[in-house]
Protein backbone atom coordinates (compact mmCIF):
# COMPACT_ATOMS: atom_id res chain seq x y z
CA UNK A 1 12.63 -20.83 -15.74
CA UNK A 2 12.27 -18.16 -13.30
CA UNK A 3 8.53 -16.65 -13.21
CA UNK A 4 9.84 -13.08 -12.14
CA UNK A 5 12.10 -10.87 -14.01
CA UNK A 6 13.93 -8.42 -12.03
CA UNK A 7 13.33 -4.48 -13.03
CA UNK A 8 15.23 -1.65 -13.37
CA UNK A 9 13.49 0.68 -11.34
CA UNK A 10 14.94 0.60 -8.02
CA UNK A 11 12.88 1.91 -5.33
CA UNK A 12 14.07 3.91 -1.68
CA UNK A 13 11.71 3.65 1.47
CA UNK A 14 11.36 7.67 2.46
CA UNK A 15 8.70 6.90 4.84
CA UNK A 16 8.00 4.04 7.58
CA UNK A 17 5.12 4.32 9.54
CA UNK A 18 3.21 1.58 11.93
CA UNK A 19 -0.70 2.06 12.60
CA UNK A 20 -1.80 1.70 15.76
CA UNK A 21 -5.48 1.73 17.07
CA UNK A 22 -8.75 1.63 15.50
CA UNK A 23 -9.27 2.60 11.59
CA UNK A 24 -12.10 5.25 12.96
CA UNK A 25 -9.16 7.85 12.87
CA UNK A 26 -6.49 6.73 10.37
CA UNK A 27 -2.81 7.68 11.96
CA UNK A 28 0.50 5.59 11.02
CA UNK A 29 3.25 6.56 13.41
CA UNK A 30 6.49 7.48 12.01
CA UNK A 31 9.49 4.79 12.17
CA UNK A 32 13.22 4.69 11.71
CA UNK A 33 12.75 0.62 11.09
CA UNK A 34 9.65 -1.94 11.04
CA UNK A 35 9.95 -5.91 11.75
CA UNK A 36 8.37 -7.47 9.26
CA UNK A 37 6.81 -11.09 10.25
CA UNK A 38 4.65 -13.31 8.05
CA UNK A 39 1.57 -12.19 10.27
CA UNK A 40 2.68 -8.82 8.68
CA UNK A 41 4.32 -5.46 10.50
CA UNK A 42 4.80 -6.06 14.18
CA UNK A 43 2.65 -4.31 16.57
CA UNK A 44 0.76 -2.89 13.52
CA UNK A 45 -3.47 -2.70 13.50
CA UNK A 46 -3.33 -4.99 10.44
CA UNK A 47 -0.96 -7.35 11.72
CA UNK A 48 -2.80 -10.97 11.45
CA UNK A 49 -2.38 -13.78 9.10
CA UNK A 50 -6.06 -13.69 9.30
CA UNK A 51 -8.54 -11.29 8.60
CA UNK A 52 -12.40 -10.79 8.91
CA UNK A 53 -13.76 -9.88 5.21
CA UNK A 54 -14.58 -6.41 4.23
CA UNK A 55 -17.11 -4.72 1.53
CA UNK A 56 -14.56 -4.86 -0.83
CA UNK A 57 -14.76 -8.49 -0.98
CA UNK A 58 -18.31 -8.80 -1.20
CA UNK A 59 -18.69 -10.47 -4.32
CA UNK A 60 -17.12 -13.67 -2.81
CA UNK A 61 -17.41 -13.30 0.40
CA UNK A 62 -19.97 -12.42 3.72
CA UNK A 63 -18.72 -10.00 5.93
CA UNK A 64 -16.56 -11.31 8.48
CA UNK A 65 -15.99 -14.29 6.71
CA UNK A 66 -12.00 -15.29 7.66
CA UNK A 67 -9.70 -15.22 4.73
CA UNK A 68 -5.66 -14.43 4.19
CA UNK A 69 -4.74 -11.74 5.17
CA UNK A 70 -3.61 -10.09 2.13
CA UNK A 71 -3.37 -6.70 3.19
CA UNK A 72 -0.78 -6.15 5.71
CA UNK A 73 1.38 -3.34 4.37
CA UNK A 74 0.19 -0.14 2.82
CA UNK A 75 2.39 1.27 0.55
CA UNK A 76 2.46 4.54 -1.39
CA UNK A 77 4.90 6.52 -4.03
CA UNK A 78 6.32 9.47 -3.05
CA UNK A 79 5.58 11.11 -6.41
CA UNK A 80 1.85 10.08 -6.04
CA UNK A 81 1.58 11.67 -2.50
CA UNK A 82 2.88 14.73 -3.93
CA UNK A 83 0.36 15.03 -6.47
CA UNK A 84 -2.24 14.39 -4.21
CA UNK A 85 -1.40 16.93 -2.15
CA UNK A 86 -1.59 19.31 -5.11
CA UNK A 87 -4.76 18.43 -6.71
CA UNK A 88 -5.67 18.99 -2.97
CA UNK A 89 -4.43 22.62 -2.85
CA UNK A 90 -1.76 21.35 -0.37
CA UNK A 91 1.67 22.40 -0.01
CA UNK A 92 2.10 18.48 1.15
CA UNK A 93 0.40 15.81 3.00
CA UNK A 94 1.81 13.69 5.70
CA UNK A 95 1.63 9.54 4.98
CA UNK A 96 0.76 9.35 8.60
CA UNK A 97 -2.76 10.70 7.79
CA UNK A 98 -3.35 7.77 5.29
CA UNK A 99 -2.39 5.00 7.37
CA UNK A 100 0.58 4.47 5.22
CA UNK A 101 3.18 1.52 6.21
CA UNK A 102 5.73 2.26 3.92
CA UNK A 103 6.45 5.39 0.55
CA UNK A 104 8.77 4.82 -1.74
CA UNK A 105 10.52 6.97 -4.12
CA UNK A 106 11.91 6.19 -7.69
CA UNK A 107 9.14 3.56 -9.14
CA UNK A 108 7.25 4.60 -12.06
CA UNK A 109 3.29 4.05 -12.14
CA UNK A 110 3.88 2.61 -8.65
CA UNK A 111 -0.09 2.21 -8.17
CA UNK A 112 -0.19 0.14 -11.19
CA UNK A 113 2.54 -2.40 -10.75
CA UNK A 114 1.51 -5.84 -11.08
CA UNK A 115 -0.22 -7.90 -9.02
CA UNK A 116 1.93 -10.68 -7.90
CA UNK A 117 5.55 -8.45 -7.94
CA UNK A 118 8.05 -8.25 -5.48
CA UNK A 119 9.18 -5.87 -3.20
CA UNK A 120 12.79 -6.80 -1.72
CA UNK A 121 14.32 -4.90 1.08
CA UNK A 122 18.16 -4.80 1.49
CA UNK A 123 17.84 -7.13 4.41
CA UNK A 124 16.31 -9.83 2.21
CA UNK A 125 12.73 -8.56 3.62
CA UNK A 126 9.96 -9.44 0.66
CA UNK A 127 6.72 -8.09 -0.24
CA UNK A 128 4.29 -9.81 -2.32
CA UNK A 129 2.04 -7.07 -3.71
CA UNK A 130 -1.74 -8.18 -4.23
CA UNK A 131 -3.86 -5.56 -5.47
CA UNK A 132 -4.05 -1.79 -6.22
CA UNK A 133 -5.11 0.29 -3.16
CA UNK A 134 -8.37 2.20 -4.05
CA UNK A 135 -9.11 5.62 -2.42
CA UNK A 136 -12.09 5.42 0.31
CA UNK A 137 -13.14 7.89 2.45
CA UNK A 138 -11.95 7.13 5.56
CA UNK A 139 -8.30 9.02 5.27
CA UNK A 140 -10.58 12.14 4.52
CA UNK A 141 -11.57 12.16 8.59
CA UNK A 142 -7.97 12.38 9.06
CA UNK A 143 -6.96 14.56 6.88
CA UNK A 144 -10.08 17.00 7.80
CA UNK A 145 -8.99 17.08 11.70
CA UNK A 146 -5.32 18.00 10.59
CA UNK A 147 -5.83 20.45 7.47
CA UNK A 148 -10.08 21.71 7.97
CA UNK A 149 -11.71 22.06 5.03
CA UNK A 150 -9.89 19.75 2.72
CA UNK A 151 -10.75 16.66 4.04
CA UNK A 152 -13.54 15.88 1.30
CA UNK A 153 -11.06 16.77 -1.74
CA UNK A 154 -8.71 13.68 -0.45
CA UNK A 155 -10.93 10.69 -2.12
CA UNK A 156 -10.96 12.29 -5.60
CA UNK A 157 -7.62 13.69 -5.62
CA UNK A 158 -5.80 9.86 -4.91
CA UNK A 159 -8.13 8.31 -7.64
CA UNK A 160 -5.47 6.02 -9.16
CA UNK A 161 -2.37 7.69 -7.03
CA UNK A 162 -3.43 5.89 -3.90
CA UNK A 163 -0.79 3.29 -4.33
CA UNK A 164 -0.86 -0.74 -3.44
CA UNK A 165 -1.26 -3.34 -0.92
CA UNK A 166 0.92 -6.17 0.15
CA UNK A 167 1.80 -9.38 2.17
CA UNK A 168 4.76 -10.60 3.64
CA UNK A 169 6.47 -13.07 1.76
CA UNK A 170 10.14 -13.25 3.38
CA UNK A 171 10.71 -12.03 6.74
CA UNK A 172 13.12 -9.27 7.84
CA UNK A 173 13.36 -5.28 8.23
CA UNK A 174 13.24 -2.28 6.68
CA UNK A 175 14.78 0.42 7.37
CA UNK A 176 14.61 4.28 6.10
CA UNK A 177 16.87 4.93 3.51
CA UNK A 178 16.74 1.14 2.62
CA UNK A 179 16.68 0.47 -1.87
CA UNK A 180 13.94 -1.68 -3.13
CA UNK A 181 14.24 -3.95 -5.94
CA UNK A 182 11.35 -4.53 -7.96
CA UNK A 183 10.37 -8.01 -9.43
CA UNK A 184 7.55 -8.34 -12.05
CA UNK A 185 5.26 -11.54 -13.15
CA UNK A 186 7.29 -12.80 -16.36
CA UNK A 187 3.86 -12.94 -18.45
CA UNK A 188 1.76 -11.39 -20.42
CA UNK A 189 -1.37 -9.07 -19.53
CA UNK A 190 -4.62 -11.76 -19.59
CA UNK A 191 -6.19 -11.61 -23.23
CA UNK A 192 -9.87 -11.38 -21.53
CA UNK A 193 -9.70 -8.66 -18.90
CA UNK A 194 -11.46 -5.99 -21.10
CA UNK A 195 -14.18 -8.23 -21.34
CA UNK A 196 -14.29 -9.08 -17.66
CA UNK A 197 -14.73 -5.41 -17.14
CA UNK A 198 -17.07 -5.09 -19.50
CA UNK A 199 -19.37 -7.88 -17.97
């Protein structure tokens, strides 16, 4: 029995963009198509099958302990941008600011799809999506050099908009313009997890 169950919320990439450089200054540049590889995006800053560990795995890990690299792609929702920019007091704000690989348009809650769904592009391209992105400050440099003074409104403003990140599953491309199809984890939400997060 298959574990995923296809959805019917079809997604469509509006934005492609491949980070190059250090993360001191977060900037994705704009792309009419991205190669995606199992070591992730091609020529991309978080390309790697491996990473070094970072604070947000702490609790398992030391710093700069090697481990999957889980987070190749960083994806956002086009509807969640926008209302980031407007909690912001911005008319808009450009994905390139946020490091963004990838925005898509047309998937509900996008931040809050599953852990463990799919992401297919048209050319057969896959995305396994691990965990929900969380808002840190480091887009806020970014976004302060490019609009001044609203730089420190950013981390607040994408609490629970700031969308999800991914490995490659299936290689391929995507393209702009390209429809996503959405898989989902055929099972039911773990009977524990309030008390986890109440421990």
């Amino acid at each position: 029995m298959p574990i995923l169950k296809a959805t019917p919320f079809p997604g469509r990439i509006t934005f492609l963009g491949r980070m190059i450089g250090t993360y001191d200054l977060l900037h994705s540049e704009p792309c009419a198509s991205l190669k995606a590889t199992f070591a992730g995006i091609e020529g991309e800053t978080h390309e790697g099958l491996s990473v070094p560990s970072c604070t947000r795995m702490t609790p398992l890990y030391r710093k700069g302990t090697a481990i999957a690299n889980t987070r190749q792609v960083s994806i956002l929702s086009g509807e969640d941008l926008a209302d980031i920019s407007a909690k912001m007091g911005l008319e808009s704000l450009s994905p390139s600011l946020l490091g963004a690989t990838m925005v898509v348009e047309g998937i509900p809650d996008f931040s809050y799809i599953p852990p463990g769904s799919r992401l297919q592009g048209s050319s057969g391209a896959t995305l396994v999506v691990n965990l929900n992105n969380r808002p840190c400050t480091i887009p806020s440099r970014a976004i302060e050099a490019q609009h001044p003074g609203f730089g420190a409104a950013f981390t607040k403003a994408a609490k629970d908009r700031r969308g999800v990140v991914a490995w490659v599953e299936r290689e391929g491309t995507f393209a702009l313009g390209d429809s996503l199809s959405l898989h989902i984890p055929d099972q039911r939400v773990w009977a524990h997890l309030d008390a986890a997060r109440k421990a």
